[in-house]
N, C-alpha and C. Protein backbone atom coordinates (compact mmCIF):
# COMPACT_ATOMS: atom_id res chain seq x y z
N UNK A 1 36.29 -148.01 -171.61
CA UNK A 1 36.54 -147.14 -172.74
C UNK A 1 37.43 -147.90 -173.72
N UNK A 2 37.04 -148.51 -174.83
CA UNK A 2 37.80 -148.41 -175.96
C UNK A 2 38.59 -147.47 -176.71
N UNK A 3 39.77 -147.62 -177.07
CA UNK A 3 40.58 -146.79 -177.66
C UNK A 3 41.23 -147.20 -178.96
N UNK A 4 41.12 -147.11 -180.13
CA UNK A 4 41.74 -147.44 -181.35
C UNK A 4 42.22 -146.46 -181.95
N UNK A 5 43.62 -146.65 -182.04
CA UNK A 5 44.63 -146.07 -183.06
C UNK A 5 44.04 -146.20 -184.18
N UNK A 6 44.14 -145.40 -185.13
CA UNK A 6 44.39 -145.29 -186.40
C UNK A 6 45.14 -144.40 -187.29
N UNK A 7 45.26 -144.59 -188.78
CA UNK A 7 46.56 -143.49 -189.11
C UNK A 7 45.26 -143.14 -190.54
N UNK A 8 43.93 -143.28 -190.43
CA UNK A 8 43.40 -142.55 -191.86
C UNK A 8 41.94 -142.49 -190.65
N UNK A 9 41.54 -141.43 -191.44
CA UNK A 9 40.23 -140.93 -190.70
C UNK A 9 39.39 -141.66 -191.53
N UNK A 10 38.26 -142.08 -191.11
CA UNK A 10 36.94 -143.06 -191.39
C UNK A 10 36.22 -141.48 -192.62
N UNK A 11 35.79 -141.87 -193.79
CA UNK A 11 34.99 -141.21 -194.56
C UNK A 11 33.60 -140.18 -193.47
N UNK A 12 33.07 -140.58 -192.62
CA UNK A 12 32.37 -140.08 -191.47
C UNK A 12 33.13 -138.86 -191.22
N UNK A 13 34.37 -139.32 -190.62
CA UNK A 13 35.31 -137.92 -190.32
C UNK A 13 35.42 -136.88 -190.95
N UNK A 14 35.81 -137.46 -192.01
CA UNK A 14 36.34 -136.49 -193.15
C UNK A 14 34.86 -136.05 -193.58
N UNK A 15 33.78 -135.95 -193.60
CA UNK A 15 32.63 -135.65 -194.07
C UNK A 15 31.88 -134.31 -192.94
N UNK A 16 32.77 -134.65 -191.68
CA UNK A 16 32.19 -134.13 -190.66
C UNK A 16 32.83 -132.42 -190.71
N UNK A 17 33.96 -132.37 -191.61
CA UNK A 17 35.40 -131.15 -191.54
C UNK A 17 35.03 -130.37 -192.63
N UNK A 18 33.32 -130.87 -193.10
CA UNK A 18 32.78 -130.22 -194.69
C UNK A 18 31.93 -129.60 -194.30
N UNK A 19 31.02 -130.15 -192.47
CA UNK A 19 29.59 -129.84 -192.41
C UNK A 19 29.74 -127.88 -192.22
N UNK A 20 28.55 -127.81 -192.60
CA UNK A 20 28.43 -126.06 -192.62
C UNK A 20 28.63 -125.49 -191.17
N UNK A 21 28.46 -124.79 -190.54
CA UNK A 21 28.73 -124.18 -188.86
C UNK A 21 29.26 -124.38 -187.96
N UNK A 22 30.62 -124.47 -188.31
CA UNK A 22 31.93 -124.76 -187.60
C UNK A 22 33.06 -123.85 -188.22
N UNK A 23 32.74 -123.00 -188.27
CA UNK A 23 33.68 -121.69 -188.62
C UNK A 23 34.32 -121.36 -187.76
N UNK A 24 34.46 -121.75 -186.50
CA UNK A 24 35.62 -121.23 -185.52
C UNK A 24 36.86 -121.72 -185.56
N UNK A 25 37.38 -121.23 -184.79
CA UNK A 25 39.32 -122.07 -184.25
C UNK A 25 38.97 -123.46 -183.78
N UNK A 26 39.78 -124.44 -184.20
CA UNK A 26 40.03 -125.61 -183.81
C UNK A 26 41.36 -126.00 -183.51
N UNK A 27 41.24 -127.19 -182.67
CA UNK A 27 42.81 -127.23 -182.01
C UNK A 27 42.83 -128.84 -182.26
N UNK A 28 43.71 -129.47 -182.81
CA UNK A 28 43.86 -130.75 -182.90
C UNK A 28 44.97 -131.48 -182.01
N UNK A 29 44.45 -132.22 -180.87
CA UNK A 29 45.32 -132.94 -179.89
C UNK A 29 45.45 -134.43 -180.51
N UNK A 30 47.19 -134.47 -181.28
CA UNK A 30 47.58 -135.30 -182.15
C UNK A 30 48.32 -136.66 -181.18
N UNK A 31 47.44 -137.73 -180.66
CA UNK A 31 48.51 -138.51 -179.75
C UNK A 31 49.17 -139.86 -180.69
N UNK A 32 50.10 -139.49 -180.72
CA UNK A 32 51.15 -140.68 -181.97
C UNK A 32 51.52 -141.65 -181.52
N UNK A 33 51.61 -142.78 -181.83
CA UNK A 33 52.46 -144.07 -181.63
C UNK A 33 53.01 -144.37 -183.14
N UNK A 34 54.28 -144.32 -182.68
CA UNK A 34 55.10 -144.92 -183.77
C UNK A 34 55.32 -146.44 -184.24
N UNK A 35 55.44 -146.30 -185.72
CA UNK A 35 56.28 -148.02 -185.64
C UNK A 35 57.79 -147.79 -185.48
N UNK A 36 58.60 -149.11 -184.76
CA UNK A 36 59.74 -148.65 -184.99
C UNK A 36 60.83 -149.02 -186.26
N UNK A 37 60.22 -149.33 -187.25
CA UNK A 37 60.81 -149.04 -188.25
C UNK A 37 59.57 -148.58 -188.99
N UNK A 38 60.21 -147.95 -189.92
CA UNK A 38 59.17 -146.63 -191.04
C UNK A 38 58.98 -147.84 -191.69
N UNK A 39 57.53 -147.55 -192.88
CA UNK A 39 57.14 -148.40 -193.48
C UNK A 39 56.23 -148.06 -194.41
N UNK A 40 57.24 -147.42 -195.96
CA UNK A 40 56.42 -146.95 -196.56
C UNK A 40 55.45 -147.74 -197.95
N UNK A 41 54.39 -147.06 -198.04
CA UNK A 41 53.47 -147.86 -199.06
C UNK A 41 53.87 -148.31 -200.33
N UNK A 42 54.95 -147.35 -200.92
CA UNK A 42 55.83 -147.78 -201.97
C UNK A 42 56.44 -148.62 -201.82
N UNK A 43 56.91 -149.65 -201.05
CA UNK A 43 58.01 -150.64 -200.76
C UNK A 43 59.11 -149.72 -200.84
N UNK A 44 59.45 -148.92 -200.56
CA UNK A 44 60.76 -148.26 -200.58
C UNK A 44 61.71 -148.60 -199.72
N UNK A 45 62.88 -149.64 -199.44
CA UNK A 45 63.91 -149.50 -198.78
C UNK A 45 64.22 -148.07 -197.76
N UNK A 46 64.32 -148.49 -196.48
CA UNK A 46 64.59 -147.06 -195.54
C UNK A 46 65.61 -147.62 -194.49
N UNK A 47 66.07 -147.18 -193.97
CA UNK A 47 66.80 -147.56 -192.84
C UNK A 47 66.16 -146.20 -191.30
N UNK A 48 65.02 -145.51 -192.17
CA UNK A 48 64.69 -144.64 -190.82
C UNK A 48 63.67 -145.38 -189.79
N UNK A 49 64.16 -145.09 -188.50
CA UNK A 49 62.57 -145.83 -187.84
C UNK A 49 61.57 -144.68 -187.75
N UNK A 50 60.31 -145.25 -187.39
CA UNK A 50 58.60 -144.12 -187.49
C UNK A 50 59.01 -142.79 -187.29
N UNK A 51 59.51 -142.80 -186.11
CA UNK A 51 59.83 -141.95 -185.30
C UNK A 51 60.80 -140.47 -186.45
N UNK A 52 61.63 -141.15 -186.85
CA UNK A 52 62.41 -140.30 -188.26
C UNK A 52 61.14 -140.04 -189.24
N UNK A 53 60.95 -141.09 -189.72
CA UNK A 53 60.06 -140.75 -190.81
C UNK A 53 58.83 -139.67 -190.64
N UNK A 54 58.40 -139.90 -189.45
CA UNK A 54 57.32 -138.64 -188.81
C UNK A 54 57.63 -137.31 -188.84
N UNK A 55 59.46 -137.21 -188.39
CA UNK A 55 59.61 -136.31 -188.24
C UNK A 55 59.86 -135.28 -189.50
N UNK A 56 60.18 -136.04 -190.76
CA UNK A 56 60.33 -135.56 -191.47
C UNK A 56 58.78 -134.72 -192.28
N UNK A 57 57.69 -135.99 -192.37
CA UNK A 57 56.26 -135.46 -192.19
C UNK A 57 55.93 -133.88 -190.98
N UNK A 58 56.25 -134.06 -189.75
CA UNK A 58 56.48 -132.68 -188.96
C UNK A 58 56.81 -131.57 -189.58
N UNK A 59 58.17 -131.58 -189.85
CA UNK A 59 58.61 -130.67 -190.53
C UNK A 59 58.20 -129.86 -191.71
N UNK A 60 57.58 -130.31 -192.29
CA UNK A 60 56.95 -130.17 -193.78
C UNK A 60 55.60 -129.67 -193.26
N UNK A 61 54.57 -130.39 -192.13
CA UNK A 61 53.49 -129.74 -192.05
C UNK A 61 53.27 -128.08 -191.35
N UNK A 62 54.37 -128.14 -190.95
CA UNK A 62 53.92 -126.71 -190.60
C UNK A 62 54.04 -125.57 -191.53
N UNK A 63 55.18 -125.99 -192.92
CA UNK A 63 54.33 -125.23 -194.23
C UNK A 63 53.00 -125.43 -194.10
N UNK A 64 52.48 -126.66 -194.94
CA UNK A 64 51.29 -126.97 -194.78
C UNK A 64 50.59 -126.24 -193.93
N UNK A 65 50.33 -126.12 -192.93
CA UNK A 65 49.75 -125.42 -191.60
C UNK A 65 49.51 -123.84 -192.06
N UNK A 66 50.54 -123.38 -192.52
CA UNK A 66 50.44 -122.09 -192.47
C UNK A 66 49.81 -121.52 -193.54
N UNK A 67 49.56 -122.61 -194.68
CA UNK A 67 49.02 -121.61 -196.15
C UNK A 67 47.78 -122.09 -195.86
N UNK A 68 46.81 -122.81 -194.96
CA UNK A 68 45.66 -122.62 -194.87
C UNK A 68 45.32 -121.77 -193.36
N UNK A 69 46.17 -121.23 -193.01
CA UNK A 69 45.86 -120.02 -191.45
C UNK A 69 46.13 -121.22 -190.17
N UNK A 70 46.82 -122.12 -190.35
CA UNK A 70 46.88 -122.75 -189.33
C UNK A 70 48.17 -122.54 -189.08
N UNK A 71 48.97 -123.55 -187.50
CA UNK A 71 49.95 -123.09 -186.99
C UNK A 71 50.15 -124.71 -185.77
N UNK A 72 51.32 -125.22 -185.73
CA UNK A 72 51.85 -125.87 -184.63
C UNK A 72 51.61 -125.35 -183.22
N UNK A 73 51.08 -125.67 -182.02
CA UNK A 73 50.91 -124.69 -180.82
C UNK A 73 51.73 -125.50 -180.50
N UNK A 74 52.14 -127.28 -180.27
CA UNK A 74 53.31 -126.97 -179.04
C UNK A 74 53.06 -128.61 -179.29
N UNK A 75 54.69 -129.38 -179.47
CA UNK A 75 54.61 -131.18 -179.50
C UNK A 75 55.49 -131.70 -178.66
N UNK A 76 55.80 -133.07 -177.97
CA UNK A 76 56.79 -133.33 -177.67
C UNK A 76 56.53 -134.51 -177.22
N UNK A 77 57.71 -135.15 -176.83
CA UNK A 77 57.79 -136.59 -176.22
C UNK A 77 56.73 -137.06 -175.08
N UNK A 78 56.05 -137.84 -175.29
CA UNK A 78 55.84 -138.22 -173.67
C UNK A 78 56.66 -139.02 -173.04
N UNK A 79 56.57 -138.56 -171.83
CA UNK A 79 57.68 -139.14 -171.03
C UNK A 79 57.09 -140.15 -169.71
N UNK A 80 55.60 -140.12 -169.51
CA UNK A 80 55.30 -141.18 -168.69
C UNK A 80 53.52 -140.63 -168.50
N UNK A 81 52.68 -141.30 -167.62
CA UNK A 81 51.43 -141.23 -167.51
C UNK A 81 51.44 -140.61 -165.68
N UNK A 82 50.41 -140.06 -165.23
CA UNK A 82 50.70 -139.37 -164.11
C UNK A 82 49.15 -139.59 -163.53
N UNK A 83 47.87 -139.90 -164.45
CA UNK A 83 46.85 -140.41 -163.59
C UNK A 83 45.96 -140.58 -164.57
N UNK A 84 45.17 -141.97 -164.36
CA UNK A 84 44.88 -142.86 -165.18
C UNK A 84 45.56 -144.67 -165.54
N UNK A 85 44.82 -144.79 -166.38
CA UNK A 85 45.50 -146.32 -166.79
C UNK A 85 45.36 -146.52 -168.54
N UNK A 86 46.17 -147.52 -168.97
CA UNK A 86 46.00 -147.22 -170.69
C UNK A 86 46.98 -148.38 -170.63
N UNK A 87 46.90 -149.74 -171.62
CA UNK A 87 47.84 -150.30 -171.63
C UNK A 87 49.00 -150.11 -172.28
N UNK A 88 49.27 -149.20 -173.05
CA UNK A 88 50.46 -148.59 -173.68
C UNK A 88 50.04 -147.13 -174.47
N UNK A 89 51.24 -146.25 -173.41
CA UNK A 89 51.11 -144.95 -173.70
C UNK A 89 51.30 -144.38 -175.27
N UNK A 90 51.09 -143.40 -175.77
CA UNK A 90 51.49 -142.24 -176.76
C UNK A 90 52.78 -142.36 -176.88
N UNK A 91 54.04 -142.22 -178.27
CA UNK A 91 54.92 -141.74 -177.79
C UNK A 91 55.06 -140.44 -178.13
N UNK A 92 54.28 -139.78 -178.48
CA UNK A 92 54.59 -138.20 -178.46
C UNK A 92 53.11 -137.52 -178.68
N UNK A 93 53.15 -136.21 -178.35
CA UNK A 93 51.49 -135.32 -178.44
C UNK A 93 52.18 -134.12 -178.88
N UNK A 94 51.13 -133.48 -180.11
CA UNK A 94 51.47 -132.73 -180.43
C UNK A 94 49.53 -131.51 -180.86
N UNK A 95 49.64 -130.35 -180.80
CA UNK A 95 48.56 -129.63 -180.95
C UNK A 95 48.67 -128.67 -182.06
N UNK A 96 47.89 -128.93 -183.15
CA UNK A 96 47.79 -127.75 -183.89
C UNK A 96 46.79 -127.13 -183.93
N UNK A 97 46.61 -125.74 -184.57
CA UNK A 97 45.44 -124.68 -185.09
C UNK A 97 45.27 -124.84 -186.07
N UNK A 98 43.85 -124.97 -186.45
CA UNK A 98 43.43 -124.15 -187.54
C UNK A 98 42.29 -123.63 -187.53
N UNK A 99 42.23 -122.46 -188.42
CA UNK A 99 40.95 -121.49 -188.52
C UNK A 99 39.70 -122.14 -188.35
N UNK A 100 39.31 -123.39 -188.72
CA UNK A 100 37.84 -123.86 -188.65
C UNK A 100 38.64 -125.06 -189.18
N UNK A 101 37.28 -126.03 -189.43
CA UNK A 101 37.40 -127.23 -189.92
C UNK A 101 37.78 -127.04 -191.77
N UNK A 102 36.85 -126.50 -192.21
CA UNK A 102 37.50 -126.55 -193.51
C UNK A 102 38.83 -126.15 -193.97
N UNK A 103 39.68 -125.38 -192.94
CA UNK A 103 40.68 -124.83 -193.31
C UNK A 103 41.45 -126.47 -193.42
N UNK A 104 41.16 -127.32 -192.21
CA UNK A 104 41.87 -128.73 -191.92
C UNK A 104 41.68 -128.88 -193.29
N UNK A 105 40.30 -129.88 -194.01
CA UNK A 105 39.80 -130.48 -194.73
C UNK A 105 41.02 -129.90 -195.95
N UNK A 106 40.97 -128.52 -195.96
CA UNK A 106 41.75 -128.18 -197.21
C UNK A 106 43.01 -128.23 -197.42
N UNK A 107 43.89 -128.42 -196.39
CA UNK A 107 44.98 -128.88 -196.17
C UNK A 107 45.19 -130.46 -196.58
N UNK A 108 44.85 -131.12 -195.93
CA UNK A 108 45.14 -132.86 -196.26
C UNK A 108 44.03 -133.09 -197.67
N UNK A 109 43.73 -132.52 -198.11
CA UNK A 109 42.99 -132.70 -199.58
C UNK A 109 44.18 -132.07 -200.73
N UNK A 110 44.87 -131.46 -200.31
CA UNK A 110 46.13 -130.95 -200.86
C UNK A 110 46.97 -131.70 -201.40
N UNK A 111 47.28 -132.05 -202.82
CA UNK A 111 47.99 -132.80 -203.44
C UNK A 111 50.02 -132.53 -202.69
N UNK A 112 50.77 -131.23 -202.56
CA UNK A 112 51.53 -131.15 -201.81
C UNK A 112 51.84 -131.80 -200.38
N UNK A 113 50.17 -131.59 -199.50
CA UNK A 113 50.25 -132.38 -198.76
C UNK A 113 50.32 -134.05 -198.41
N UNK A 114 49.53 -134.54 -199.06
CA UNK A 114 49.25 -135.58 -199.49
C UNK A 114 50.75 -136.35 -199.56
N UNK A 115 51.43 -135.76 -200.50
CA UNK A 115 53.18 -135.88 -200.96
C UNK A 115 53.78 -136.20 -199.31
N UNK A 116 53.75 -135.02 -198.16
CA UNK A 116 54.20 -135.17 -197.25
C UNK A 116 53.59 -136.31 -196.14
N UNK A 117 52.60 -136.33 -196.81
CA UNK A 117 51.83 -137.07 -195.79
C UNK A 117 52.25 -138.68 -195.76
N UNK A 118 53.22 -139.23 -196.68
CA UNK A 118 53.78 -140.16 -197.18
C UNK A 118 54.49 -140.80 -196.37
N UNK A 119 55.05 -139.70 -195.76
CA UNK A 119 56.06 -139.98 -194.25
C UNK A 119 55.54 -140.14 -192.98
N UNK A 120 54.47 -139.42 -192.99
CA UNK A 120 52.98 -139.59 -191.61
C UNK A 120 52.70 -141.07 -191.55
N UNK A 121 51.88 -141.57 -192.84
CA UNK A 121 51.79 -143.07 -192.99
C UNK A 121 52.74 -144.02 -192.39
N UNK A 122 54.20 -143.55 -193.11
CA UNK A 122 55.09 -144.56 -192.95
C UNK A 122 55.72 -144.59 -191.84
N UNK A 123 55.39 -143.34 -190.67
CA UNK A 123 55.68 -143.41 -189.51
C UNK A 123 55.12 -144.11 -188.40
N UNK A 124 53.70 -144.09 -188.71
CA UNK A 124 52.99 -143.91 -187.15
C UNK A 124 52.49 -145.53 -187.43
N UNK A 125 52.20 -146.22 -186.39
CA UNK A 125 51.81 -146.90 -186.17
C UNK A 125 49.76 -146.68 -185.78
N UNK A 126 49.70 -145.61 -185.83
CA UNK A 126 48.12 -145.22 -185.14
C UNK A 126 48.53 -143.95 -184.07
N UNK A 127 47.31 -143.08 -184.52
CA UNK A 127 47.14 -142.20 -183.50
C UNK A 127 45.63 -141.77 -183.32
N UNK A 128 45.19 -140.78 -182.45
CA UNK A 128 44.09 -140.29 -182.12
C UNK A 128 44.00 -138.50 -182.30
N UNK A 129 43.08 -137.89 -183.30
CA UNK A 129 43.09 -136.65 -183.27
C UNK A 129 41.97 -136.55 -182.65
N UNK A 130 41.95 -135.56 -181.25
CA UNK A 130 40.75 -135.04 -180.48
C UNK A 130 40.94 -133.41 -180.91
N UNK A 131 39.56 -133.14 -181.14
CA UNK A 131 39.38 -131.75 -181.72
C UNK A 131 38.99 -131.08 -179.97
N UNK A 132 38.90 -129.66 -180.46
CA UNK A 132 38.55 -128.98 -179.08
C UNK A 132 38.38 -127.61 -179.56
N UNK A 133 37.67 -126.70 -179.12
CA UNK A 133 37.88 -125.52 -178.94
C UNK A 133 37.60 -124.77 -177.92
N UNK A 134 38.34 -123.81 -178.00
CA UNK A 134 38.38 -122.96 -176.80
C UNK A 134 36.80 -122.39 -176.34
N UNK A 135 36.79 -122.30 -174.63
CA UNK A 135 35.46 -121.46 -174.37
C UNK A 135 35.46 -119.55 -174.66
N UNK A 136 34.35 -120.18 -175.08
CA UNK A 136 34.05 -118.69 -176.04
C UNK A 136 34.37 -118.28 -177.31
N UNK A 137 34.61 -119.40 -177.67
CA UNK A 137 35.21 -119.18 -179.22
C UNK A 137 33.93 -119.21 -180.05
């Protein structure tokens, strides 16, 4: 199994959060790796490492989250691997909601967001969003 981080979704992706019949709940399993120093696209001088800078992106998205019906379900540190193999873990997982895919799409198309999303960039080193939804949804 190949695994590649990334911190921007491939045009494919983002094309896929438009297609018509996916009107249900979606849950996004967010696995992060940080850089450890932030590193933003502006050249801006920081003294925060990823890990800060993310958090400040965090904070801000769960506005975000909420003016398109979405919501944070639950994030936190990882603290070790328990079965399996991976040559270097996540350092943190986090899960959000939202109403369907377009609710996503309309969120990060969001010029506000976009703004916050500044700190996402300059945090992460790469991550992986796995979608899911619940049975019976």
């Amino acid at each position: 199994m190949n695994v590649e981080n990334a911190v921007a979704p491939t045009p494919e992706q983002i094309q896929e959060l438009a297609e018509e019949g996916h009107d249900r709940p979606i849950y996004m399993v967010n696995l992060l790796k940080f850089k450890e120093k932030a590193e933003y696209d502006d050249g801006r001088e920081t003294e925060l490492t990823g890990e800060e800078a993310y958090g400040i992106y965090g904070a801000e998205v769960v506005g975000h989250l909420s003016q398109v019906g979405g919501k944070l379900v639950i994030g936190g540190q990882v603290t070790g691997l328990r079965l399996g193999a991976v040559e270097e873990l996540w350092d943190s997982v986090a899960i959000a909601m939202y109403p369907n895919r377009k609710a996503m799409l309309k969120m990060i198309t969001n010029p506000q967001y976009m703004k916050s999303a500044e700190h996402r960039s300059a945090g992460l080193a790469g991550q992986l969003n796995i979608e899911m939804v619940l049975p019976g949804s």
